[in-house]
Every structure is written in C-alpha cells, then in structure tokens.
C-alpha atoms as a PDB file:
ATOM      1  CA  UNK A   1     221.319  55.616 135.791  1.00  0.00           C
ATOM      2  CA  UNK A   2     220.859  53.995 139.243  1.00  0.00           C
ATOM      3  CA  UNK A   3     221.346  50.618 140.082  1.00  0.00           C
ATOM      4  CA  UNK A   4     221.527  48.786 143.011  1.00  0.00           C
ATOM      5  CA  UNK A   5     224.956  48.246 144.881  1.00  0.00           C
ATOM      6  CA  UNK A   6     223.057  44.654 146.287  1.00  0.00           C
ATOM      7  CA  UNK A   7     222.916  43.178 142.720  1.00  0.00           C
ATOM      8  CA  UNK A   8     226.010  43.070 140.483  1.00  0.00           C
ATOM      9  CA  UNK A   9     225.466  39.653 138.349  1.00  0.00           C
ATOM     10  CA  UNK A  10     228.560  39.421 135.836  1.00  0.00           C
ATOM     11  CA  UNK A  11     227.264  40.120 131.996  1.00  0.00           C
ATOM     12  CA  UNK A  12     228.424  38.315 129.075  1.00  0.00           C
ATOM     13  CA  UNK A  13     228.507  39.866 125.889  1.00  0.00           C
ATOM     14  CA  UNK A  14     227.754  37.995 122.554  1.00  0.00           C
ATOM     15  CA  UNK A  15     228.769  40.175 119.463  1.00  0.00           C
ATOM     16  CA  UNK A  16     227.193  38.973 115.808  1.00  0.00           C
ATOM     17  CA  UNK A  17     227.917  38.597 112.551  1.00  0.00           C
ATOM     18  CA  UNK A  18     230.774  41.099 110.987  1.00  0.00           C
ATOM     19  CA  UNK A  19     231.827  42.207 114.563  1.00  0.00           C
ATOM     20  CA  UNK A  20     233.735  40.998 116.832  1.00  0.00           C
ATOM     21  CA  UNK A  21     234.248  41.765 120.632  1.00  0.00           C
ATOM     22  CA  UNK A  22     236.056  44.599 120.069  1.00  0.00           C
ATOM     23  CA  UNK A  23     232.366  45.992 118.719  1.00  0.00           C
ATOM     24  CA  UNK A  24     231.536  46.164 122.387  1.00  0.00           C
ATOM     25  CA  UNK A  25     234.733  47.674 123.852  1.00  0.00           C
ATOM     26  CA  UNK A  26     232.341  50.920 124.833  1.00  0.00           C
ATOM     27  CA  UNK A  27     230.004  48.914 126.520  1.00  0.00           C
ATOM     28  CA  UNK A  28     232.879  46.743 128.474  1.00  0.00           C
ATOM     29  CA  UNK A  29     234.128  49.371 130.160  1.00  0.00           C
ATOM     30  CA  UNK A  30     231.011  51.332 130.762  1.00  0.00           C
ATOM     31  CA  UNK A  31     229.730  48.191 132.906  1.00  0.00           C
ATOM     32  CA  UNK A  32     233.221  47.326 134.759  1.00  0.00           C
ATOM     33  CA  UNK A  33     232.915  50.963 136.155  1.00  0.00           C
ATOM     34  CA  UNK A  34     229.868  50.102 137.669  1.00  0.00           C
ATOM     35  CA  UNK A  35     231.014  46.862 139.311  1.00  0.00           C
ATOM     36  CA  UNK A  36     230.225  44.288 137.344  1.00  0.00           C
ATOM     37  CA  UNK A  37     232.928  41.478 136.014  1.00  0.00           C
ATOM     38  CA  UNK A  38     232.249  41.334 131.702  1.00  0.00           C
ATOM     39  CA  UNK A  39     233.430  39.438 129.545  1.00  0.00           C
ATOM     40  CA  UNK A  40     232.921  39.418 126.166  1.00  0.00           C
ATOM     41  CA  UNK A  41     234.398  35.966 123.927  1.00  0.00           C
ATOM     42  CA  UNK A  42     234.741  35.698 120.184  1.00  0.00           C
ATOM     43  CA  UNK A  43     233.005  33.309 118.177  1.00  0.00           C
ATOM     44  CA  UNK A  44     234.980  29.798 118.166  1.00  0.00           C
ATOM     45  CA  UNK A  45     238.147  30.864 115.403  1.00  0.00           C
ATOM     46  CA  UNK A  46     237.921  34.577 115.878  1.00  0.00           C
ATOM     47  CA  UNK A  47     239.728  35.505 119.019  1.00  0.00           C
ATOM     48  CA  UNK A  48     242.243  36.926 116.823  1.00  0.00           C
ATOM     49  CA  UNK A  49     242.302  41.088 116.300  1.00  0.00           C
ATOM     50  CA  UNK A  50     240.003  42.371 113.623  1.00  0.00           C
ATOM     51  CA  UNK A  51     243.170  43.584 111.434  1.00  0.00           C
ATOM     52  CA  UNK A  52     244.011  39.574 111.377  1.00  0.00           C
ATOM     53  CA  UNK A  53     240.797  38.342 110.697  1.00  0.00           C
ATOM     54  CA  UNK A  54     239.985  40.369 107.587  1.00  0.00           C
ATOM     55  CA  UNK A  55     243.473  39.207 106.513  1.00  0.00           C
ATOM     56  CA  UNK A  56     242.971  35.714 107.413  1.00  0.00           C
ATOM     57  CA  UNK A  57     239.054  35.106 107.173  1.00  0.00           C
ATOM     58  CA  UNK A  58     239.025  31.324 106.299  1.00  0.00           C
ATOM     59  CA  UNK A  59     239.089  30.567 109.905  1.00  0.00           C
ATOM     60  CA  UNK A  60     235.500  31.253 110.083  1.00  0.00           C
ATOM     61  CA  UNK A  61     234.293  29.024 107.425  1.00  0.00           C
ATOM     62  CA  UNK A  62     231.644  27.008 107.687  1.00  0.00           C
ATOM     63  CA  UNK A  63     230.492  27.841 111.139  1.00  0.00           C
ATOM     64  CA  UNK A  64     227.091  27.720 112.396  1.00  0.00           C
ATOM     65  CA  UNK A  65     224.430  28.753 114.984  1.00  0.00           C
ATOM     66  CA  UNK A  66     224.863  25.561 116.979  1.00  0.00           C
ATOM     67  CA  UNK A  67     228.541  25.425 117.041  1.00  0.00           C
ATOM     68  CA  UNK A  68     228.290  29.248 118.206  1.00  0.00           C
ATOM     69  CA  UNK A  69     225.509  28.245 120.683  1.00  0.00           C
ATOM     70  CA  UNK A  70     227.414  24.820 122.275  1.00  0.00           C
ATOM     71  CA  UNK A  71     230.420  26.951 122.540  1.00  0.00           C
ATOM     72  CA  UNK A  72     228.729  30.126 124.210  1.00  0.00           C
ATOM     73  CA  UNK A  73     227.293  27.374 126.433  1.00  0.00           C
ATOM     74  CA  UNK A  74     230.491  25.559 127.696  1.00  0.00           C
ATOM     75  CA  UNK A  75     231.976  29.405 128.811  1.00  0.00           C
ATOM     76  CA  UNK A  76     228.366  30.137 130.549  1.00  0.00           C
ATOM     77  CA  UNK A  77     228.430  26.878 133.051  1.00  0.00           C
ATOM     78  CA  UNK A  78     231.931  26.954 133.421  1.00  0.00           C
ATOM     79  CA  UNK A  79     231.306  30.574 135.315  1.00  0.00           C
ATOM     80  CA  UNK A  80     229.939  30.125 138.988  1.00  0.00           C
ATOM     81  CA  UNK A  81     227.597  32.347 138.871  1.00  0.00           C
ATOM     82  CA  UNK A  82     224.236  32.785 136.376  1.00  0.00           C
ATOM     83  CA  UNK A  83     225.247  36.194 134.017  1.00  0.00           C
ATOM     84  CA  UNK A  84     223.187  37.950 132.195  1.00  0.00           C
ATOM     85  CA  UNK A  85     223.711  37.035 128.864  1.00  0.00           C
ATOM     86  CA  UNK A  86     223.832  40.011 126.468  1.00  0.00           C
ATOM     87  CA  UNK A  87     223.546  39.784 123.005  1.00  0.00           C
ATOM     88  CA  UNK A  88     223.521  41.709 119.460  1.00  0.00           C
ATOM     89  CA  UNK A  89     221.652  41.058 116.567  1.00  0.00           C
ATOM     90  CA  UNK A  90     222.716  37.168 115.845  1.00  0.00           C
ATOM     91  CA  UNK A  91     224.504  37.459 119.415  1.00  0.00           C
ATOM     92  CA  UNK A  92     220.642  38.026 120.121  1.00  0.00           C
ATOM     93  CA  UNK A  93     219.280  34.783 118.599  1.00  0.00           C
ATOM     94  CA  UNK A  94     222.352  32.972 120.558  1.00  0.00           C
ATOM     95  CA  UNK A  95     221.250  34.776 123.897  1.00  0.00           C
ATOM     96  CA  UNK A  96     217.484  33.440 123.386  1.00  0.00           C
ATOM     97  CA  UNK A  97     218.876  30.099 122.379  1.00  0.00           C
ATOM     98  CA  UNK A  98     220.990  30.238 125.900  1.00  0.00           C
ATOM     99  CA  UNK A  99     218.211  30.812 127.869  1.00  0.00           C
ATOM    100  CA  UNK A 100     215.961  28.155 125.969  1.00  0.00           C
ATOM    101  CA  UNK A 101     218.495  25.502 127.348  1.00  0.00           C
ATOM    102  CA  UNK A 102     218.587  26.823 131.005  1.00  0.00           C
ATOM    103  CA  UNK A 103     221.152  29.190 131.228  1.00  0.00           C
ATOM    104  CA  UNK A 104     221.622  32.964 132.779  1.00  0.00           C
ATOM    105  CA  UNK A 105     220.332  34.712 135.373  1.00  0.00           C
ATOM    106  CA  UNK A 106     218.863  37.199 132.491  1.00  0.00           C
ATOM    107  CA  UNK A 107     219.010  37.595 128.638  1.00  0.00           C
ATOM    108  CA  UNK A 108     218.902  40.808 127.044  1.00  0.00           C
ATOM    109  CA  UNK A 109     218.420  40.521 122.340  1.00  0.00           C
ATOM    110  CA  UNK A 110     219.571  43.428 121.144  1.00  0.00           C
ATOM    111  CA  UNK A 111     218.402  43.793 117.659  1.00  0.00           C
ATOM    112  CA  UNK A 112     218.150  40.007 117.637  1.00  0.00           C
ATOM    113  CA  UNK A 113     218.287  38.161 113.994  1.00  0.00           C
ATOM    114  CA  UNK A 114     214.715  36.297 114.175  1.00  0.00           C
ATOM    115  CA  UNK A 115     213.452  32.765 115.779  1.00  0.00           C
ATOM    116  CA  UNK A 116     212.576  30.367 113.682  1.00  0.00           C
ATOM    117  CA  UNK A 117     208.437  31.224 113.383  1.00  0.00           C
ATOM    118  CA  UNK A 118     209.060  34.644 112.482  1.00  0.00           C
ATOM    119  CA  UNK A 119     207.453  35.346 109.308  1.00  0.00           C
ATOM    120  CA  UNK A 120     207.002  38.082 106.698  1.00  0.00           C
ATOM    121  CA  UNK A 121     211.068  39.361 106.305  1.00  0.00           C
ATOM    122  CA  UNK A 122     211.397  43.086 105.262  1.00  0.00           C
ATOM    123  CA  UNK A 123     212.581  44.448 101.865  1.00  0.00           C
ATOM    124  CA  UNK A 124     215.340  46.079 104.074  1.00  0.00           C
ATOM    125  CA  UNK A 125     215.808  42.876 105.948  1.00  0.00           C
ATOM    126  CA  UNK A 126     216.186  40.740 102.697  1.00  0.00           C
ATOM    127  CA  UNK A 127     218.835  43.675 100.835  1.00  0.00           C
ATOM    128  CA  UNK A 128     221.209  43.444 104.155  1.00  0.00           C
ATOM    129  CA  UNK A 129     221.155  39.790 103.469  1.00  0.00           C
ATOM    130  CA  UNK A 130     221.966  39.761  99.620  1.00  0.00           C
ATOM    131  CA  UNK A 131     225.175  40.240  99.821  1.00  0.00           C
ATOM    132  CA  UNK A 132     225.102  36.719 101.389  1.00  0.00           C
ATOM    133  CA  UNK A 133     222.274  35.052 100.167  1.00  0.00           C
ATOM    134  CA  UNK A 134     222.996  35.872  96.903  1.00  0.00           C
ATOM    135  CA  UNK A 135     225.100  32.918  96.053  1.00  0.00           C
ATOM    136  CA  UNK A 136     224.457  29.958  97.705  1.00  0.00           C
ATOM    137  CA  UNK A 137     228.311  28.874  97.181  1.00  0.00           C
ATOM    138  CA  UNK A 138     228.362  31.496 100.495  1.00  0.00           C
ATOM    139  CA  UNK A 139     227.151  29.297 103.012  1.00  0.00           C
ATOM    140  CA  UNK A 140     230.262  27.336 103.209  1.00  0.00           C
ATOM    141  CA  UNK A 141     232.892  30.441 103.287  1.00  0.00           C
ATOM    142  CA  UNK A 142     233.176  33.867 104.495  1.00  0.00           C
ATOM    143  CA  UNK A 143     231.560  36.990 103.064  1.00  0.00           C
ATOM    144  CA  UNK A 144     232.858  40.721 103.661  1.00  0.00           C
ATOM    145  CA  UNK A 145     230.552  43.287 103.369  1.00  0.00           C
ATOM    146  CA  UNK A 146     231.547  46.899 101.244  1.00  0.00           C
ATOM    147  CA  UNK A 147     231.280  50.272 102.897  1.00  0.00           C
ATOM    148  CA  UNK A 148     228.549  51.182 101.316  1.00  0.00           C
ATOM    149  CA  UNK A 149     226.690  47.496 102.214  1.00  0.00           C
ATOM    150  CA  UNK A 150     227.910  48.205 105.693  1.00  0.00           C
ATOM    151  CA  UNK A 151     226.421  51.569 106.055  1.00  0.00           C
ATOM    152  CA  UNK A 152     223.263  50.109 104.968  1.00  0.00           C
ATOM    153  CA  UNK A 153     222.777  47.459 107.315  1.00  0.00           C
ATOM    154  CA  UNK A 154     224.323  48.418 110.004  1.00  0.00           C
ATOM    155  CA  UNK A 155     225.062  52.853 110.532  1.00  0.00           C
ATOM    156  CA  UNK A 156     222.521  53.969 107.868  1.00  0.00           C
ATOM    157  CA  UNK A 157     221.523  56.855 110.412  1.00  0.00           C
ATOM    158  CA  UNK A 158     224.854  58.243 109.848  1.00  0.00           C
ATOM    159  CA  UNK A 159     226.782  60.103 107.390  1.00  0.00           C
ATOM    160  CA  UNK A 160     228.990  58.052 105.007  1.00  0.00           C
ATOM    161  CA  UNK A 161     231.711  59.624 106.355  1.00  0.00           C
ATOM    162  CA  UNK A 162     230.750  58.318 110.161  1.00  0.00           C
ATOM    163  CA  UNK A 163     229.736  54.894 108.588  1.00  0.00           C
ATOM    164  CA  UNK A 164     233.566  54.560 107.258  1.00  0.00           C
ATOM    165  CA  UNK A 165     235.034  55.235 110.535  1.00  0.00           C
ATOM    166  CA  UNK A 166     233.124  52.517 112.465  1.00  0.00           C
ATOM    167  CA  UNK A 167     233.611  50.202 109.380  1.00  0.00           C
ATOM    168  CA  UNK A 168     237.348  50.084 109.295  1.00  0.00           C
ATOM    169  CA  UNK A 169     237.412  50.353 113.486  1.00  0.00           C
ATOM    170  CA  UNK A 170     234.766  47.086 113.922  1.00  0.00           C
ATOM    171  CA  UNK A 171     233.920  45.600 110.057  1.00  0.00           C
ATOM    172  CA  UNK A 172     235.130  42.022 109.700  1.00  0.00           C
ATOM    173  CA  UNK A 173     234.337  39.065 106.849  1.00  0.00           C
ATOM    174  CA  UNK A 174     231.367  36.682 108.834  1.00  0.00           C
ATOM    175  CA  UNK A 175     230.522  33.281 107.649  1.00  0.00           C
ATOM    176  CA  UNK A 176     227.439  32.941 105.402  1.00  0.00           C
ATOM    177  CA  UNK A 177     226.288  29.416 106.957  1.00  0.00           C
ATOM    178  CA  UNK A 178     223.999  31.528 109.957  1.00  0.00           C
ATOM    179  CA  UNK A 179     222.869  33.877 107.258  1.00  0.00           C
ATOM    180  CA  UNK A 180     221.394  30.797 105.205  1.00  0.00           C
ATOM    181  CA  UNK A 181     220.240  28.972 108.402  1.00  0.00           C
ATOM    182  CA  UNK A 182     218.044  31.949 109.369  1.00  0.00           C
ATOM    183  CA  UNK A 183     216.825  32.484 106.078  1.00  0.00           C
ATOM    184  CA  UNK A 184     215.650  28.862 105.811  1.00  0.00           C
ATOM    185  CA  UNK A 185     214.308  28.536 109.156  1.00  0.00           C
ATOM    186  CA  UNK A 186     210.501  28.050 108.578  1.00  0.00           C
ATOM    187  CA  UNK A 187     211.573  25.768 105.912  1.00  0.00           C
ATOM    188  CA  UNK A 188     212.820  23.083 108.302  1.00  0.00           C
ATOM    189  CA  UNK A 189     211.552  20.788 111.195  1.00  0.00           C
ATOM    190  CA  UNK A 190     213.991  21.529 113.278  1.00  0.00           C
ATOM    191  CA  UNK A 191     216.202  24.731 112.461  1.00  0.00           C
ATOM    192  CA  UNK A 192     219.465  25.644 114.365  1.00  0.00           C
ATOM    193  CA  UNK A 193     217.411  28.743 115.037  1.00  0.00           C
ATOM    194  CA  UNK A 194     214.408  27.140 116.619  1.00  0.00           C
ATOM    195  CA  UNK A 195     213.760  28.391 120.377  1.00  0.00           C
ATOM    196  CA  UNK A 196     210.834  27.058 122.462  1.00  0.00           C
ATOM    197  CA  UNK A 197     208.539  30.367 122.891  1.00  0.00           C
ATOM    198  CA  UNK A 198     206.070  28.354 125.049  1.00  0.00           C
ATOM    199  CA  UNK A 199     209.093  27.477 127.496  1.00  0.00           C
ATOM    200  CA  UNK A 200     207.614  28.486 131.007  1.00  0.00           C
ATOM    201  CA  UNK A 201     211.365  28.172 133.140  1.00  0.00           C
ATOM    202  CA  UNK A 202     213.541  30.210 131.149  1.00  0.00           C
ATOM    203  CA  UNK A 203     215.310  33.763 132.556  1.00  0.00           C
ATOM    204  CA  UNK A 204     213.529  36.536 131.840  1.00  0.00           C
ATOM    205  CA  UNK A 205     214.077  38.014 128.490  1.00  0.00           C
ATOM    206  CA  UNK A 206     214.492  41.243 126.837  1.00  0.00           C
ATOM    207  CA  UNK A 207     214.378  42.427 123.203  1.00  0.00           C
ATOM    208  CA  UNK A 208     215.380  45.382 122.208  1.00  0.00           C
ATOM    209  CA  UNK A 209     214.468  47.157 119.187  1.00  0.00           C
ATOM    210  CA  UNK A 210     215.974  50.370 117.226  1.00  0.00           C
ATOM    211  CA  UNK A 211     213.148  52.200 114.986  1.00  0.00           C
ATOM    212  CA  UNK A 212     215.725  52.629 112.256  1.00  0.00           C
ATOM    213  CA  UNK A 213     217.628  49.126 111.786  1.00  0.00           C
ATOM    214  CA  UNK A 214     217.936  48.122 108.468  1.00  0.00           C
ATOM    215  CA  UNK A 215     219.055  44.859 109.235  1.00  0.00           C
ATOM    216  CA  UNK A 216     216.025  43.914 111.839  1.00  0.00           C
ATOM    217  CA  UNK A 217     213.371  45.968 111.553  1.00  0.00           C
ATOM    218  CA  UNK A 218     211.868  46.712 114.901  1.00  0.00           C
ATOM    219  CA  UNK A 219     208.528  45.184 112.897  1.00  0.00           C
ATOM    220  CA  UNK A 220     210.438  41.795 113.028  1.00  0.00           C
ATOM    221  CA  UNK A 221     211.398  42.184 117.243  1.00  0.00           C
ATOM    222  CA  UNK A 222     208.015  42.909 118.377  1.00  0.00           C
ATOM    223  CA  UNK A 223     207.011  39.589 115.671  1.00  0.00           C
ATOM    224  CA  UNK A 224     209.190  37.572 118.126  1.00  0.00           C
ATOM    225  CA  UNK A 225     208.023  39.129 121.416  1.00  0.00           C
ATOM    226  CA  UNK A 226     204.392  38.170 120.373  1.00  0.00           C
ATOM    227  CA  UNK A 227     205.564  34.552 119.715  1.00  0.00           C
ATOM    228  CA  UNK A 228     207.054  34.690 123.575  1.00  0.00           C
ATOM    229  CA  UNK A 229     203.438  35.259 125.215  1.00  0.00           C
ATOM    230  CA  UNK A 230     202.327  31.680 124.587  1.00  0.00           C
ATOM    231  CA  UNK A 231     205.373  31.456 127.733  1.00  0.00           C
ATOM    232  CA  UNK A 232     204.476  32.583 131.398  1.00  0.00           C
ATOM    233  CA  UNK A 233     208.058  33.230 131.554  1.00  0.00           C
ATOM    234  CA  UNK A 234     209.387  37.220 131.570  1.00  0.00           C
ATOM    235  CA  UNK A 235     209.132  39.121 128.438  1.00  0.00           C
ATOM    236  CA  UNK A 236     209.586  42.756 127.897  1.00  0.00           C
ATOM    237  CA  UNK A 237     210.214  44.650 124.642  1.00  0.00           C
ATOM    238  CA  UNK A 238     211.628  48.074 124.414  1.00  0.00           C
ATOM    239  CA  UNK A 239     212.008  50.166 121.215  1.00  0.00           C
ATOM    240  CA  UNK A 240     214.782  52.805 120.762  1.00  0.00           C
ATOM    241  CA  UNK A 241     212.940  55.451 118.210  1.00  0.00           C
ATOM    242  CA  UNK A 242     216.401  56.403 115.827  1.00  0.00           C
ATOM    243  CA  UNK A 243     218.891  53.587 116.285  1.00  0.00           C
ATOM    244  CA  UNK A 244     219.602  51.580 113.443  1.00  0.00           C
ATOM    245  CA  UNK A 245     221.752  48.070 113.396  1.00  0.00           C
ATOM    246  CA  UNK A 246     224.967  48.902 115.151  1.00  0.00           C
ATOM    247  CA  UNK A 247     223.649  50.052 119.185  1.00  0.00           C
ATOM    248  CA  UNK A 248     226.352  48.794 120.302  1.00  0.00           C
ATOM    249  CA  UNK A 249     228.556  52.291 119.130  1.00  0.00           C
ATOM    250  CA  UNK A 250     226.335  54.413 116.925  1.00  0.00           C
ATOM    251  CA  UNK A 251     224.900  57.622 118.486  1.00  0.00           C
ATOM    252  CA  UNK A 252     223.595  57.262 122.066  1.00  0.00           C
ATOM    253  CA  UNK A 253     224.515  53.578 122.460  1.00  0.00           C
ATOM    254  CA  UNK A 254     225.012  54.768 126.208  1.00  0.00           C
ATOM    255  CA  UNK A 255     220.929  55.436 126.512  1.00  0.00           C
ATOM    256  CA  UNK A 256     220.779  51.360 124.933  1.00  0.00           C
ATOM    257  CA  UNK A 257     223.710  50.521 127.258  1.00  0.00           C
ATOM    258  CA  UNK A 258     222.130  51.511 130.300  1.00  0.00           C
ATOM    259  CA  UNK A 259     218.558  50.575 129.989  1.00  0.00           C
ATOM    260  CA  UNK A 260     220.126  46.871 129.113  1.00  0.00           C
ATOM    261  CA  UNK A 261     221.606  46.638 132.555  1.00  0.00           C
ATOM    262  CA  UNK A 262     219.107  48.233 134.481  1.00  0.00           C
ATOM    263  CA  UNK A 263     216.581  46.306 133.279  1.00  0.00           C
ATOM    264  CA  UNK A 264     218.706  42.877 133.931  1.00  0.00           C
ATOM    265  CA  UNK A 265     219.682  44.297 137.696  1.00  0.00           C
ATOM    266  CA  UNK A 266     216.353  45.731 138.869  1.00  0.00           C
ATOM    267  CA  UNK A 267     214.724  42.224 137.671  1.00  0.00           C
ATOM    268  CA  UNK A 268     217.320  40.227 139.595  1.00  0.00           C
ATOM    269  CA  UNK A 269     217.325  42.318 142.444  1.00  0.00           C
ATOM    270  CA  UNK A 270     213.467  42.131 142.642  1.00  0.00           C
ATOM    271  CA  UNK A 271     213.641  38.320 142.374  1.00  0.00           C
ATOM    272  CA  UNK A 272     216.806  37.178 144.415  1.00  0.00           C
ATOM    273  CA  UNK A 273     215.462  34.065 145.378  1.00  0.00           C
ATOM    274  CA  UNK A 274     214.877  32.341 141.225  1.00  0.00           C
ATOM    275  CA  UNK A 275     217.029  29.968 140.355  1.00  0.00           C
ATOM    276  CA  UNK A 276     217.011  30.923 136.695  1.00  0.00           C
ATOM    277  CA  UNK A 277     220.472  30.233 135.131  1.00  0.00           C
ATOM    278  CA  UNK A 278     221.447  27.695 137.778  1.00  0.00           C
ATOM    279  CA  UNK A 279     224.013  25.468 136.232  1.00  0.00           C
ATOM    280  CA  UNK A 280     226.414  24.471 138.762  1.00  0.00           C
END
C-alpha cells in the first residue's frame, strides 16, 4: 500500500460487542508503523484485560449505545486534531453516530451493526443475536457467547479449531442492552441507534462489508449505504468477497486493514482544506 507522507491524521479505533481493544492489537501496530498516532479505548468499565473481564463481567451491565457514544465523544474533542474514527461492527454504528454529531476528519464502519431504518434482518443476523435476545432478562446484564456461538457469528470461515484460538485470545461477556436497542430500533421514535442519513456536513463515510459475515450480512451494509444517498455528504461502500464477522484478525485482515486507511488518507489528502471533524 502507498500512502501519502503529507497526510497522517491520527485513527481511533472503536472495537464492539464481545471484543475489546486488544481485538485490534494487529491493526494498532500495523498503522503506528506507518506514522500515524492510534489509539484504541475500551468501552466505559472495560479497560481492564480480557482475562479480568470474563472473570468480572458485571462491570458492563446495563450499558448502552449512548453512554458508549457520549463517552467515545468526550475522548474525540479532547484530541486536537479531527481522527479518523474507525470502527467494528457496533464500533461501526458508534463511528456513524460520531460523525452524525460533527466529529472526525473521516469514519470508516466496518461490518457496522445497522441504523435505525434498516429493515428486513437476516436468518443469520437474527441466530447471532439469540443468544441475547432470547431472554429479555439480558438487556440489563452481560451475556457470554459459547465457542461454538462464537464461531458462528463471528470466524465461521474458519475451522473450529482456528475459531477456538481467536475465542480464548479476544472473546469477552458484552452487555445485552445494545443488542435489544438495535433490535428494537424501527420500533421507536427516537432509537439510541438513530443517525441522520440526510445529514449534508458530516465526514465522509465508509462501510465496509465482508461477503461471509454471519453477524451483518453484507445484504444489511449496502441497506444502510442506500439510506446515506438521500445525504450529499461522502459515501462509499466496499465489499470484501470471504470475510466473515471478525476483519479485524481473521484471514487477510491486512487487505481490510489497508484499504481502511487508504481510503481515509487519500480522501483527506485530496480535501485538505474541509473542516469536517473540527471540534476545537
């Protein structure tokens, strides 16, 4: 990959539901060696280690899009300069969220857990889910998913014996209140999920796809890049043929890795003078 030595916006990472930052160690250190300052902050409650938070997974209860959103927020206008906000599966609804309020100099939605206005979820979209939705007691604690539940949502393009590796290196409990809050989305006015597609000043946006994810069918992304071209703002969509849930470290993340920031940098570089993302 090339990239400009003119351009090197920092990039915050936002990791999703049962993950943590440590889910994008691969992609931390692949864009430091290029020159760019990351950073990549837990959820509010889970800047503890993995190994502690499956131990200790209370912490997490009861917290919700907004409160991941506000918090996500605070860190983004505290930096003094725009980043490109980067984020994975419901890191991905938080990222479009972000730039709906103003922030970043660009968003990238990796596999991004659907705006509200998204209709028509998957069969393999709602079985992910199950082990969540399945008891509505969930949406006030924590819910761990099995190996085999993992493997499904998340690795299901790899071997069982390659799912069980990532699982124990990156799996942790995630609260069930987002999982209910996306799932009841188009059932309320005004959702925690809801993200102004006709929103002309936003950053430029990109969603990225994988053509075997359980978890968000690439069907589901290119629903929610339609809904963006009622905005004059940037959209672009980009579809990576056999990566399912987890791009962030199964199988040629690096080709998902790369496009991500050369995408962000070439737009920024192309259009130094925008003012997108300028909170100071």
């Amino acid at each position: 990959m090339t990239e400009s030595t003119e351009a090197k916006p920092p990039v915050v990472l936002i990791h999703g539901l049962w993950l943590t930052p440590r889910a994008w160690e691969h992609w931390i250190e692949r864009y430091a060696e290029r020159g760019h300052e990351v950073s990549a902050p837990a959820w509010p409650g889970m800047e503890i280690e993995v190994e502690a938070l499956r131990k200790n997974p209370e912490v997490m209860n009861g917290l919700g899009v907004t409160e991941v959103a506000d918090f996500y927020e605070k860190i983004i206008r505290e930096q003094s300069q725009p980043p490109v906000i980067v984020g994975h599966s419901m890191g991905g609804l938080i990222t479009q969220i972000l730039l709906d309020r103003g922030l970043g100099a660009a968003g990238v939605a990796i596999h991004p857990t659907p705006i509200q206005g998204v209709l028509r979820q998957p069969l393999s979209s709602l079985r992910s889910a199950f082990p969540v939705l399945s008891n509505p007691a969930n949406r006030s604690r924590t819910v761990a998913l099995s190996a085999g539940q993992f493997h499904y949502a998340f690795t299901n393009t790899l071997t069982a014996q390659e799912s069980d590796g990532l699982y124990q290196r990156y799996h942790v409990p995630a609260p069930g209140r987002p999982v209910f809050q996306a799932a009841t989305a188009n059932l309320r006015r005004h959702p925690a999920t809801g993200v102004d597609v006709r929103n002309d000043t936003r950053a430029p946006l990109l969603l990225v796809a994988g053509g075997a994810d359980h978890t968000v069918p690439a069907t589901l992304v290119r629903r929610t890049y339609q809904r963006y071209q009622k905005s004059r703002a940037h959209t672009n969509y980009h579809e990576f043929a056999r990566m399912p849930h987890f791009a962030l470290a199964a199988p040629q993340w690096e080709r998902v890795a790369d496009h991500v920031l050369h995408w962000a940098v070439q737009y920024i570089t192309k259009h130094p003078g925008s003012n997108h993302g300028d909170t100071r």
